[in-house]
PDB file of N, CA and C in Angstrom:
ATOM      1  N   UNK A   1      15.910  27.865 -27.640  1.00  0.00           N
ATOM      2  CA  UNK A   1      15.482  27.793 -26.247  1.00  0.00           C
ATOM      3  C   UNK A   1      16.557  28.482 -25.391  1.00  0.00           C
ATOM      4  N   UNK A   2      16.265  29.582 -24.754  1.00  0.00           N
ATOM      5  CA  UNK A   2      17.161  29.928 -23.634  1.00  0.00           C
ATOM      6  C   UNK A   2      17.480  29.514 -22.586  1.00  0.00           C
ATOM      7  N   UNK A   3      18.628  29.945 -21.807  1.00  0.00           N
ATOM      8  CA  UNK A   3      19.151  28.831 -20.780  1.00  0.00           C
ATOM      9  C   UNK A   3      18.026  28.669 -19.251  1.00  0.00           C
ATOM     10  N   UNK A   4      17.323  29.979 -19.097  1.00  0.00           N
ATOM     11  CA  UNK A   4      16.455  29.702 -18.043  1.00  0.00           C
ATOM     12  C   UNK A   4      15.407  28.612 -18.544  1.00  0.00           C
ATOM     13  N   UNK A   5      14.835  28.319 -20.201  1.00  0.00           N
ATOM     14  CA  UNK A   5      13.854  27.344 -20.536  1.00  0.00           C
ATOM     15  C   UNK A   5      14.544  26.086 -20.234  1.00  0.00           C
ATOM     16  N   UNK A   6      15.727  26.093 -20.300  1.00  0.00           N
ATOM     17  CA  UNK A   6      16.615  24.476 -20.099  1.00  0.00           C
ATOM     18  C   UNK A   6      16.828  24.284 -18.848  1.00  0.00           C
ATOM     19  N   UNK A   7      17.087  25.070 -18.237  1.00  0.00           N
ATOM     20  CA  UNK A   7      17.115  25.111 -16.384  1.00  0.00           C
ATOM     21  C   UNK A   7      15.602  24.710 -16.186  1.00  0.00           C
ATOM     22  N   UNK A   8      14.570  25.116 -16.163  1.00  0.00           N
ATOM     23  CA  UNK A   8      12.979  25.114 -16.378  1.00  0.00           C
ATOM     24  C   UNK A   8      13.141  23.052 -16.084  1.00  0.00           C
ATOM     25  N   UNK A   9      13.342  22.978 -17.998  1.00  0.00           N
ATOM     26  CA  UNK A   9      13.156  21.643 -17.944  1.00  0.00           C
ATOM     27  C   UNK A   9      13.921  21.005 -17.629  1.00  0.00           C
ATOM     28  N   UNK A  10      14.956  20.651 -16.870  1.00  0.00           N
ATOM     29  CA  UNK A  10      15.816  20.046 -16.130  1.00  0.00           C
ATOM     30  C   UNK A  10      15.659  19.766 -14.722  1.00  0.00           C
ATOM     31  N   UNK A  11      15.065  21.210 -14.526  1.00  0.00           N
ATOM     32  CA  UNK A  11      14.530  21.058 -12.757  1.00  0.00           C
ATOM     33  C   UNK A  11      13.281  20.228 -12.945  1.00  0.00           C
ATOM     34  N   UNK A  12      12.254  20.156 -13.877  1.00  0.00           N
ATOM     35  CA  UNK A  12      10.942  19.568 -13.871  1.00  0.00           C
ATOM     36  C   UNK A  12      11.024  18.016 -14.197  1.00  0.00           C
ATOM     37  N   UNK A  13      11.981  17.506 -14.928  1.00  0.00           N
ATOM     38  CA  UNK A  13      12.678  16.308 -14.942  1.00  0.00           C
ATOM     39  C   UNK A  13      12.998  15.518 -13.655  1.00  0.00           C
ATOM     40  N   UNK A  14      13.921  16.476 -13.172  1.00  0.00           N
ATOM     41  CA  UNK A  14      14.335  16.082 -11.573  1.00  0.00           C
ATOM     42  C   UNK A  14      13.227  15.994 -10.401  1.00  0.00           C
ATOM     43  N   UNK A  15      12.255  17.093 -10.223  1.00  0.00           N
ATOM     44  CA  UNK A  15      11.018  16.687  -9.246  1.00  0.00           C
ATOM     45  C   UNK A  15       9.962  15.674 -10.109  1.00  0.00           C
ATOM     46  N   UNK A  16      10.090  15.288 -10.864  1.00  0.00           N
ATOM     47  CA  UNK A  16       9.341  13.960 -11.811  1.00  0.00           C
ATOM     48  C   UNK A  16      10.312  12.667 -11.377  1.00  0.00           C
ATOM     49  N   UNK A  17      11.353  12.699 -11.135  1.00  0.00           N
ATOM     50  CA  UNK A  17      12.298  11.705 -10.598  1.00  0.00           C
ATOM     51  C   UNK A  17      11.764  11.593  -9.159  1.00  0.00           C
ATOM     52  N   UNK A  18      12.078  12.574  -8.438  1.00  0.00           N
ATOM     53  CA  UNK A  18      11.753  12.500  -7.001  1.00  0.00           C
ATOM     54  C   UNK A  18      10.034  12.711  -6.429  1.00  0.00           C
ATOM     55  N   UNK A  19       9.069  12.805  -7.164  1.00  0.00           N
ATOM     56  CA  UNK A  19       8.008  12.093  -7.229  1.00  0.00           C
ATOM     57  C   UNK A  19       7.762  10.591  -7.425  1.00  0.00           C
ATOM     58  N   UNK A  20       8.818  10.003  -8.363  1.00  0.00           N
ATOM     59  CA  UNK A  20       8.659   9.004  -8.866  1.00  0.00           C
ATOM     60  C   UNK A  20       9.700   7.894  -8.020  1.00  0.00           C
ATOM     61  N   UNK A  21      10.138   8.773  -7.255  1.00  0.00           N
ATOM     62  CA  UNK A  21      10.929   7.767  -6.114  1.00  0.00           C
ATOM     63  C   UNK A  21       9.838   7.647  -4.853  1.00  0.00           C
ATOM     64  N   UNK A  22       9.759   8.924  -4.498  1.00  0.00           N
ATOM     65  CA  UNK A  22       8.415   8.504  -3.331  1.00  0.00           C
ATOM     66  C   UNK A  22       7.553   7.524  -3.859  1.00  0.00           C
ATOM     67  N   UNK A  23       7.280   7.711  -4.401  1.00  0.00           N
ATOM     68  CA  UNK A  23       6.023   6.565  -5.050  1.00  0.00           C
ATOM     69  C   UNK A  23       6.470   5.397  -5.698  1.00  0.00           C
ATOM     70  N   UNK A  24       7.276   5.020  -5.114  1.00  0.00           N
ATOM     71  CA  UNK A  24       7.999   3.277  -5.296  1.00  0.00           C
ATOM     72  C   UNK A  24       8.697   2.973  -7.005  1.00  0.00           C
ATOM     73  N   UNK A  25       8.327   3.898  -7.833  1.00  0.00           N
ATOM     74  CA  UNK A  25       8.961   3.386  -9.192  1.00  0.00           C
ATOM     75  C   UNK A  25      10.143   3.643  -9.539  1.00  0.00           C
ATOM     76  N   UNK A  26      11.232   2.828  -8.811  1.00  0.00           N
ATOM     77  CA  UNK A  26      12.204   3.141  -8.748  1.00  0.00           C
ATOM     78  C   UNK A  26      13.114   3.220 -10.124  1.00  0.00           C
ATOM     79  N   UNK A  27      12.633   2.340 -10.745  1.00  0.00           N
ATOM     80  CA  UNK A  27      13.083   2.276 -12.479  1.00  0.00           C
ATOM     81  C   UNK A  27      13.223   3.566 -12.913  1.00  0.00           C
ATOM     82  N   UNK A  28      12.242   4.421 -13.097  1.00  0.00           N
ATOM     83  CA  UNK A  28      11.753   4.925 -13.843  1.00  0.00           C
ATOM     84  C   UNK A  28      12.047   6.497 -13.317  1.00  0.00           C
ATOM     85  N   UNK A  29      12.390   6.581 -11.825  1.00  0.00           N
ATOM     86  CA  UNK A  29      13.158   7.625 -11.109  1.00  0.00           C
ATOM     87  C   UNK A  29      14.345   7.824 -11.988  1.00  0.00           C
ATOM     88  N   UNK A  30      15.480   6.478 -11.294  1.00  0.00           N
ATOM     89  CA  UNK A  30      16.165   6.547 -12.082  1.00  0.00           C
ATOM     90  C   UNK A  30      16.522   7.066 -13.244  1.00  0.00           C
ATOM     91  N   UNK A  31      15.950   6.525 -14.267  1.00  0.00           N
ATOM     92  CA  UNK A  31      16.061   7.327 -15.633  1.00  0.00           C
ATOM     93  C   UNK A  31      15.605   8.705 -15.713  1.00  0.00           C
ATOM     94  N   UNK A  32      14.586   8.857 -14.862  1.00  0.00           N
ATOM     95  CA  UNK A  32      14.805  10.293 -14.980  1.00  0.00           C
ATOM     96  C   UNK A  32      16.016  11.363 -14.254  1.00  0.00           C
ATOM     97  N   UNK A  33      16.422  10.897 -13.233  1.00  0.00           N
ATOM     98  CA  UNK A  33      17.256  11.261 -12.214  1.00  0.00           C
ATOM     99  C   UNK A  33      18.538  11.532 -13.835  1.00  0.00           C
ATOM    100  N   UNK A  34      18.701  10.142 -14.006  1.00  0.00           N
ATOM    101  CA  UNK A  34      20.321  10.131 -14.916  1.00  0.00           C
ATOM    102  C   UNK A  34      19.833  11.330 -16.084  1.00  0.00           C
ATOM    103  N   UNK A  35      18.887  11.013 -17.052  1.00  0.00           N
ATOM    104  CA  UNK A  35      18.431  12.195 -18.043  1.00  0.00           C
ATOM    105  C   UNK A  35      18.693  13.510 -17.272  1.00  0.00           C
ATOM    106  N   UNK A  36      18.223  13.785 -16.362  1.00  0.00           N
ATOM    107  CA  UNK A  36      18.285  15.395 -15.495  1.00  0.00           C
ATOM    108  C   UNK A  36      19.692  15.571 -16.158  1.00  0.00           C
ATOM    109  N   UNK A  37      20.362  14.882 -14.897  1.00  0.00           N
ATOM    110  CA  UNK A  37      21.967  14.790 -15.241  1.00  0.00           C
ATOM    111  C   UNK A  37      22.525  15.183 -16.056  1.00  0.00           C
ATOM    112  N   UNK A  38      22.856  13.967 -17.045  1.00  0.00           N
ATOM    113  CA  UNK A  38      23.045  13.917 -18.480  1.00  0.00           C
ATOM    114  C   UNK A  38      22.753  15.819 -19.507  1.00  0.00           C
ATOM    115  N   UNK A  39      21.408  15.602 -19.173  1.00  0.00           N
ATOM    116  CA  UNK A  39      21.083  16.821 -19.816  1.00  0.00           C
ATOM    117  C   UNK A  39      21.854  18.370 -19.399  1.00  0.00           C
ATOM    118  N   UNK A  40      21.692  18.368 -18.197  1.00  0.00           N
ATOM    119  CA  UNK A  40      22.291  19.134 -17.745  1.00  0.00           C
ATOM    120  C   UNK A  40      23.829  19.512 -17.964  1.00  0.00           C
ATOM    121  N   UNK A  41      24.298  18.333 -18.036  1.00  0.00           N
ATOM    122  CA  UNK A  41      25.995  18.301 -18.843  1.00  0.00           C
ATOM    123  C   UNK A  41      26.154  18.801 -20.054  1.00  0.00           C
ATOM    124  N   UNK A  42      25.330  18.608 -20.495  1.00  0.00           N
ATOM    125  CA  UNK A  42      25.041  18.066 -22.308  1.00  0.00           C
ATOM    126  C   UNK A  42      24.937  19.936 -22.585  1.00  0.00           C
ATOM    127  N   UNK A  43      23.542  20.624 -21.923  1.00  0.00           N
ATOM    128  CA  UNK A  43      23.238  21.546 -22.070  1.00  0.00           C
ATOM    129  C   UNK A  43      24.495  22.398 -21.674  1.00  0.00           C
ATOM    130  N   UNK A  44      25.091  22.642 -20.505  1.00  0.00           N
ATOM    131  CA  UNK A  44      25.877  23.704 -19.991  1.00  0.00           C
ATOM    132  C   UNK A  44      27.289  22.956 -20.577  1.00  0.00           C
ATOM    133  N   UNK A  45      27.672  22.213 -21.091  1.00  0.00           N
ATOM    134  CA  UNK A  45      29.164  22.516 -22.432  1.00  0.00           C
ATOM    135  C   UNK A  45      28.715  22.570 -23.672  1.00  0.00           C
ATOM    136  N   UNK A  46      27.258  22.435 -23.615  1.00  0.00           N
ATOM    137  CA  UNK A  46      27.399  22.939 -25.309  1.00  0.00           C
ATOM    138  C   UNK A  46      27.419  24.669 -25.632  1.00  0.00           C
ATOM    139  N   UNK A  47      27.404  25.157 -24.897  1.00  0.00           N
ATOM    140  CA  UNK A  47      27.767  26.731 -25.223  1.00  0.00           C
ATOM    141  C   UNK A  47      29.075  27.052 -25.034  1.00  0.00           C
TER     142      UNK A  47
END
């Protein structure tokens, strides 16, 4: 997977968070919010 496909799914993670905050599920924002994150770390030092 190239780095624009991981940028791709990282940003689509994050507006799935902030959908999921407007719409009261705050749990579940969350975890996506931290995964974005996370991933995003994870992805840009592993090269």
């Amino acid at each position: 997977m190239n780095d624009f496909r991981k940028d791709i799914l990282i940003g689509l993670i994050f507006i799935a968070g902030v959908f999921g905050f407007i719409s009261g599920e705050f749990v579940i924002s969350t975890i996506l919010f931290a995964s974005a994150a996370i991933a995003g770390n994870v992805i840009h030092y592993q090269d």
